[in-house]
C-alpha atoms as a PDB file:
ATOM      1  CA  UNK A   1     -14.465   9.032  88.080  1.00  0.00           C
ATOM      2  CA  UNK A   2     -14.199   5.160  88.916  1.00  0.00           C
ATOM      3  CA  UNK A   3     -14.287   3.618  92.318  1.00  0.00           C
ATOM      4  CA  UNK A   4     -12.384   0.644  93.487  1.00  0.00           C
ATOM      5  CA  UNK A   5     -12.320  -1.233  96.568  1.00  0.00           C
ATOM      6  CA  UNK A   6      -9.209  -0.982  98.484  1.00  0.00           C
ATOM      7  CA  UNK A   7      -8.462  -2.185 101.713  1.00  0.00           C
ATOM      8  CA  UNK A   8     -12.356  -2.473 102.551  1.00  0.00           C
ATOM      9  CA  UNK A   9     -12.973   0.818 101.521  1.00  0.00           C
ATOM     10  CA  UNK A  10     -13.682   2.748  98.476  1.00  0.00           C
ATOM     11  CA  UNK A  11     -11.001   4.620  96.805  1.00  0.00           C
ATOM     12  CA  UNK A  12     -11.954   7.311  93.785  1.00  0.00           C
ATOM     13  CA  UNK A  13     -10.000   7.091  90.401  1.00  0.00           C
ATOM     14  CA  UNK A  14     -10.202  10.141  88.434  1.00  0.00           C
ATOM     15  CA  UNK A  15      -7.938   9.554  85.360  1.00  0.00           C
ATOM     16  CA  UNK A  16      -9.710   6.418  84.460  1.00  0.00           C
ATOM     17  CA  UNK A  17     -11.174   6.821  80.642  1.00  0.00           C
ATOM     18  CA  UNK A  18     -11.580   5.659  77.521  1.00  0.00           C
ATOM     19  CA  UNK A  19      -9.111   7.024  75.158  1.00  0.00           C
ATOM     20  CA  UNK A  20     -10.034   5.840  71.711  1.00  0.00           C
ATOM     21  CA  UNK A  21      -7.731   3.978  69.694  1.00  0.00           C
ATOM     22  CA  UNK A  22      -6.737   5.926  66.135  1.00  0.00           C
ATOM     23  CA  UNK A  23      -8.424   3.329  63.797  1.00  0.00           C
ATOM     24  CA  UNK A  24     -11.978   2.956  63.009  1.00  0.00           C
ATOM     25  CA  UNK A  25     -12.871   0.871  65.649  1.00  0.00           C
ATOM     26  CA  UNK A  26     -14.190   2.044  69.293  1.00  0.00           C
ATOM     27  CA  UNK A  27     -13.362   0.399  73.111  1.00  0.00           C
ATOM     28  CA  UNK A  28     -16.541  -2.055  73.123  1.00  0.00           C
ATOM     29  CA  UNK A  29     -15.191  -3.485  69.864  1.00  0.00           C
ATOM     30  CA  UNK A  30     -12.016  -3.956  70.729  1.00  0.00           C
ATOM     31  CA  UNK A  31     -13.200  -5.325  74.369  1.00  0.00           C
ATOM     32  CA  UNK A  32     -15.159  -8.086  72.016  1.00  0.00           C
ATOM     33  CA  UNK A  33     -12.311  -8.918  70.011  1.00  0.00           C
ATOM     34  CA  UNK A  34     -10.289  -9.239  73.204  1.00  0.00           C
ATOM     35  CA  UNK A  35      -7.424  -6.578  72.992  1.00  0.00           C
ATOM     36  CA  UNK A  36      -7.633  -5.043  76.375  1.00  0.00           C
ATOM     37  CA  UNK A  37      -4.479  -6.582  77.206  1.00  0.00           C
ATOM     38  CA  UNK A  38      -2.366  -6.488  73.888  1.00  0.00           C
ATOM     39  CA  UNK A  39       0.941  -4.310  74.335  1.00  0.00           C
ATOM     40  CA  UNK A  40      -0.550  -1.371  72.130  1.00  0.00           C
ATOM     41  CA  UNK A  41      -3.299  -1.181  73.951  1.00  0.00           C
ATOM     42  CA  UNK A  42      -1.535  -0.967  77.672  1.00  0.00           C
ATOM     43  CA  UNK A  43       1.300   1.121  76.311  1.00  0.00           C
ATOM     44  CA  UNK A  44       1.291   4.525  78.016  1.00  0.00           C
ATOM     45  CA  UNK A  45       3.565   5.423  75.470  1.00  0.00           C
ATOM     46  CA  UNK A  46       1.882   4.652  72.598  1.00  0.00           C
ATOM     47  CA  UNK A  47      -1.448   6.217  73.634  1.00  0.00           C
ATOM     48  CA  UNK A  48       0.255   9.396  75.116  1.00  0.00           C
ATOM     49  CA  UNK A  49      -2.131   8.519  78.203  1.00  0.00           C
ATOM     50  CA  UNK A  50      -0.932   7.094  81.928  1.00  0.00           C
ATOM     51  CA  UNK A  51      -3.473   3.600  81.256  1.00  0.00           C
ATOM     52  CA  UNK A  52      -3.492   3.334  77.399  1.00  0.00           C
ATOM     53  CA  UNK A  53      -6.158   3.135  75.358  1.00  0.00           C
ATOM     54  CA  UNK A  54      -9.596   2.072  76.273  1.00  0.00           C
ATOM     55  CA  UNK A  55      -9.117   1.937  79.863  1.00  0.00           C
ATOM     56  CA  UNK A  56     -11.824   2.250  81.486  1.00  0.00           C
ATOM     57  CA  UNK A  57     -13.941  -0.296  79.248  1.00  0.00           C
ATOM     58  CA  UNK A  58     -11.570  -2.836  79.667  1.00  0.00           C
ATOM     59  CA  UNK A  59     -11.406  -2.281  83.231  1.00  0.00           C
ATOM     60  CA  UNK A  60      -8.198  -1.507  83.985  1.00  0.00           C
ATOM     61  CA  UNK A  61      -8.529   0.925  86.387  1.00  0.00           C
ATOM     62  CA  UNK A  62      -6.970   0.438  89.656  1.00  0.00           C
ATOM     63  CA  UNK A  63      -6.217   1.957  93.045  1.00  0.00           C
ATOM     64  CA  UNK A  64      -4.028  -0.597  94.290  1.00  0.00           C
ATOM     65  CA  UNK A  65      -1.105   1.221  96.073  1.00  0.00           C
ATOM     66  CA  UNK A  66       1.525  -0.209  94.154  1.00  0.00           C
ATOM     67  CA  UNK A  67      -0.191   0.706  91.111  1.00  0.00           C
ATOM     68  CA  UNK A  68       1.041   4.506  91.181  1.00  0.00           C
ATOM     69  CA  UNK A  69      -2.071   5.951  91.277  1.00  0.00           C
ATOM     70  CA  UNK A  70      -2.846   8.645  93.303  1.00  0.00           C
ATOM     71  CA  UNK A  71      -6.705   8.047  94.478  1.00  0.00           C
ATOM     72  CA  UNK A  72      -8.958   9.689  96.706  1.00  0.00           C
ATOM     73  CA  UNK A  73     -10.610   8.089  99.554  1.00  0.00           C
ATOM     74  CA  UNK A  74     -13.708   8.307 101.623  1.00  0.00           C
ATOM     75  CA  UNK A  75     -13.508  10.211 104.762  1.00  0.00           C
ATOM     76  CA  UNK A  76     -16.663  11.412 105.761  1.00  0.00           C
ATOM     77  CA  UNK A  77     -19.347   9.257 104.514  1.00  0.00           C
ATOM     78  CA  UNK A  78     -23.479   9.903 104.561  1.00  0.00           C
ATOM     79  CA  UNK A  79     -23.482  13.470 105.603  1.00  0.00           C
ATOM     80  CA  UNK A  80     -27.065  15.389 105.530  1.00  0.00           C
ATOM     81  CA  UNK A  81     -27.618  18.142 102.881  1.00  0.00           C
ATOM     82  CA  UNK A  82     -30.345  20.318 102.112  1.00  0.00           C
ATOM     83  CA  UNK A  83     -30.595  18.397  97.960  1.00  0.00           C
ATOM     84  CA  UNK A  84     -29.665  15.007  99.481  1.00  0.00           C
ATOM     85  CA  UNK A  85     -26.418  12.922 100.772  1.00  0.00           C
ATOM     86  CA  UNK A  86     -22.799  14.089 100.743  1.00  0.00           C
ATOM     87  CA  UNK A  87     -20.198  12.013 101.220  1.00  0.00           C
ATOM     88  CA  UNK A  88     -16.104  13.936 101.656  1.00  0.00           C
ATOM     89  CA  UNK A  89     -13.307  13.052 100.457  1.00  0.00           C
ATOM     90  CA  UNK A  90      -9.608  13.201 101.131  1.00  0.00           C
ATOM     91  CA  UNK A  91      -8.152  15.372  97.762  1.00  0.00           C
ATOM     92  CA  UNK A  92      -9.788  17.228  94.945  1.00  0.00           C
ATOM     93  CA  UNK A  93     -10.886  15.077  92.101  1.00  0.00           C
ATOM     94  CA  UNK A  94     -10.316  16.662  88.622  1.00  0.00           C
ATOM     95  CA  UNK A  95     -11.990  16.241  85.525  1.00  0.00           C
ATOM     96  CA  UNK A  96     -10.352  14.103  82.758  1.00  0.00           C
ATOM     97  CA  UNK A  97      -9.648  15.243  79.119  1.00  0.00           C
ATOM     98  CA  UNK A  98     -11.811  13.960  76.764  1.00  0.00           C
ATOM     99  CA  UNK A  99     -10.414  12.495  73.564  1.00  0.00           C
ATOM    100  CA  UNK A 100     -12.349  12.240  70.420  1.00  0.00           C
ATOM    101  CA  UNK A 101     -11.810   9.818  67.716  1.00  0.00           C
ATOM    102  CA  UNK A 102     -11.194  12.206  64.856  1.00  0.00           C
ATOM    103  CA  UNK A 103      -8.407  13.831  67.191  1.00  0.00           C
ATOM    104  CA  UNK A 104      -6.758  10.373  67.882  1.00  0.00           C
ATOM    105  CA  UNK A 105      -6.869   9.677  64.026  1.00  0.00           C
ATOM    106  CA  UNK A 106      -5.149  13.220  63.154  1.00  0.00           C
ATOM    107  CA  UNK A 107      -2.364  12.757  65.876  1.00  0.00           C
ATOM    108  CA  UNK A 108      -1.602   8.736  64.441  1.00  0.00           C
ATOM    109  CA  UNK A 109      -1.268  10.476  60.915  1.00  0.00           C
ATOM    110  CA  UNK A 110       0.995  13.182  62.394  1.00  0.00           C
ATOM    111  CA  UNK A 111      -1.018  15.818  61.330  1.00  0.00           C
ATOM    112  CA  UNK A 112      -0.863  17.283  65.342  1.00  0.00           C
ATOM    113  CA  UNK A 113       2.120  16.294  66.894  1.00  0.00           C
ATOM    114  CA  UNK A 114       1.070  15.103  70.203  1.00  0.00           C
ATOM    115  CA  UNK A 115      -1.703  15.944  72.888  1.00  0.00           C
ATOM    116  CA  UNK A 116       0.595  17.217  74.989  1.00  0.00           C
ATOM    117  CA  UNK A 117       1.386  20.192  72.901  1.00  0.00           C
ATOM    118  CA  UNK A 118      -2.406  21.854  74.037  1.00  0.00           C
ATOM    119  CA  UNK A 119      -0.664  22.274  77.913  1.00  0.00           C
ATOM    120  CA  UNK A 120       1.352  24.947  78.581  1.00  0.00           C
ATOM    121  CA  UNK A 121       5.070  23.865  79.088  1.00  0.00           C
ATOM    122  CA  UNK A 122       4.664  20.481  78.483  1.00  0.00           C
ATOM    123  CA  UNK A 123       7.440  18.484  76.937  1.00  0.00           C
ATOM    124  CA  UNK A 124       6.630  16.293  73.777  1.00  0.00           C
ATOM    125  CA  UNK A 125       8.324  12.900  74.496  1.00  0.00           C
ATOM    126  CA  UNK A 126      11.717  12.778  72.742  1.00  0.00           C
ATOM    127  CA  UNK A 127      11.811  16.502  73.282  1.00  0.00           C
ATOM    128  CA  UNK A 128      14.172  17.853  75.513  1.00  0.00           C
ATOM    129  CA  UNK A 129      13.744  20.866  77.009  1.00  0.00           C
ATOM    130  CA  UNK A 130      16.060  23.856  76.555  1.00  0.00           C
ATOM    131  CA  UNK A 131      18.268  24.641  79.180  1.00  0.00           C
END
């Protein structure tokens, strides 16, 4: 995950990753060139992906409350264990898919349609579903 300040406190970002672009160069590259903010590179469209590609790298990861993020917060901090310190929090964080270059290369090719063909019920975008 990725934690932001919000407010004073810390708020928990679980989406935020690096989704590689589908040429031959990776997120620190195209952090040096400076793309981070280039309209490919935001486009949640384009990547198939809620924050684009290389997200996380080019820190663009928020929790603001207008940002439409859903994060997690804080609400027990510094609590005791038996292996160390727990902290709680206010929603179940969930792991994010991982994305591999070769994968991101086959699906800007066309050779797999989209990414969100691997989830049950999903709808492809441009796909309607049948009624």
């Amino acid at each position: 995950g990725y934690a932001d300040m919000v407010g004073g406190s810390i708020a928990l970002h679980d989406t935020c990753i690096d989704k590689p672009t589908p040429d031959d160069y990776d997120c620190a590259i195209q952090l040096n060139w400076g793309k981070c903010w280039d309209p490919f590179m935001i486009s949640p469209l384009g990547a198939q992906w809620q924050g684009g590609f290389c997200q996380r790298t080019c820190e663009r990861c928020t929790c603001n409350p207008n940002s439409g993020v859903i994060c997690s917060s804080i609400v027990a901090r510094n609590m005791m264990a038996t292996n160390g310190i727990v902290h709680g929090i206010d929603r179940v964080l969930f792991p994010p898919p991982r994305f591999s270059k070769e994968e991101e290369k086959k699906y800007a090719s066309g050779e797999i349609p989209s990414y969100n063909t691997k989830m049950p019920g999903a709808i492809i975008i441009g796909q309607l579903p049948e009624a």
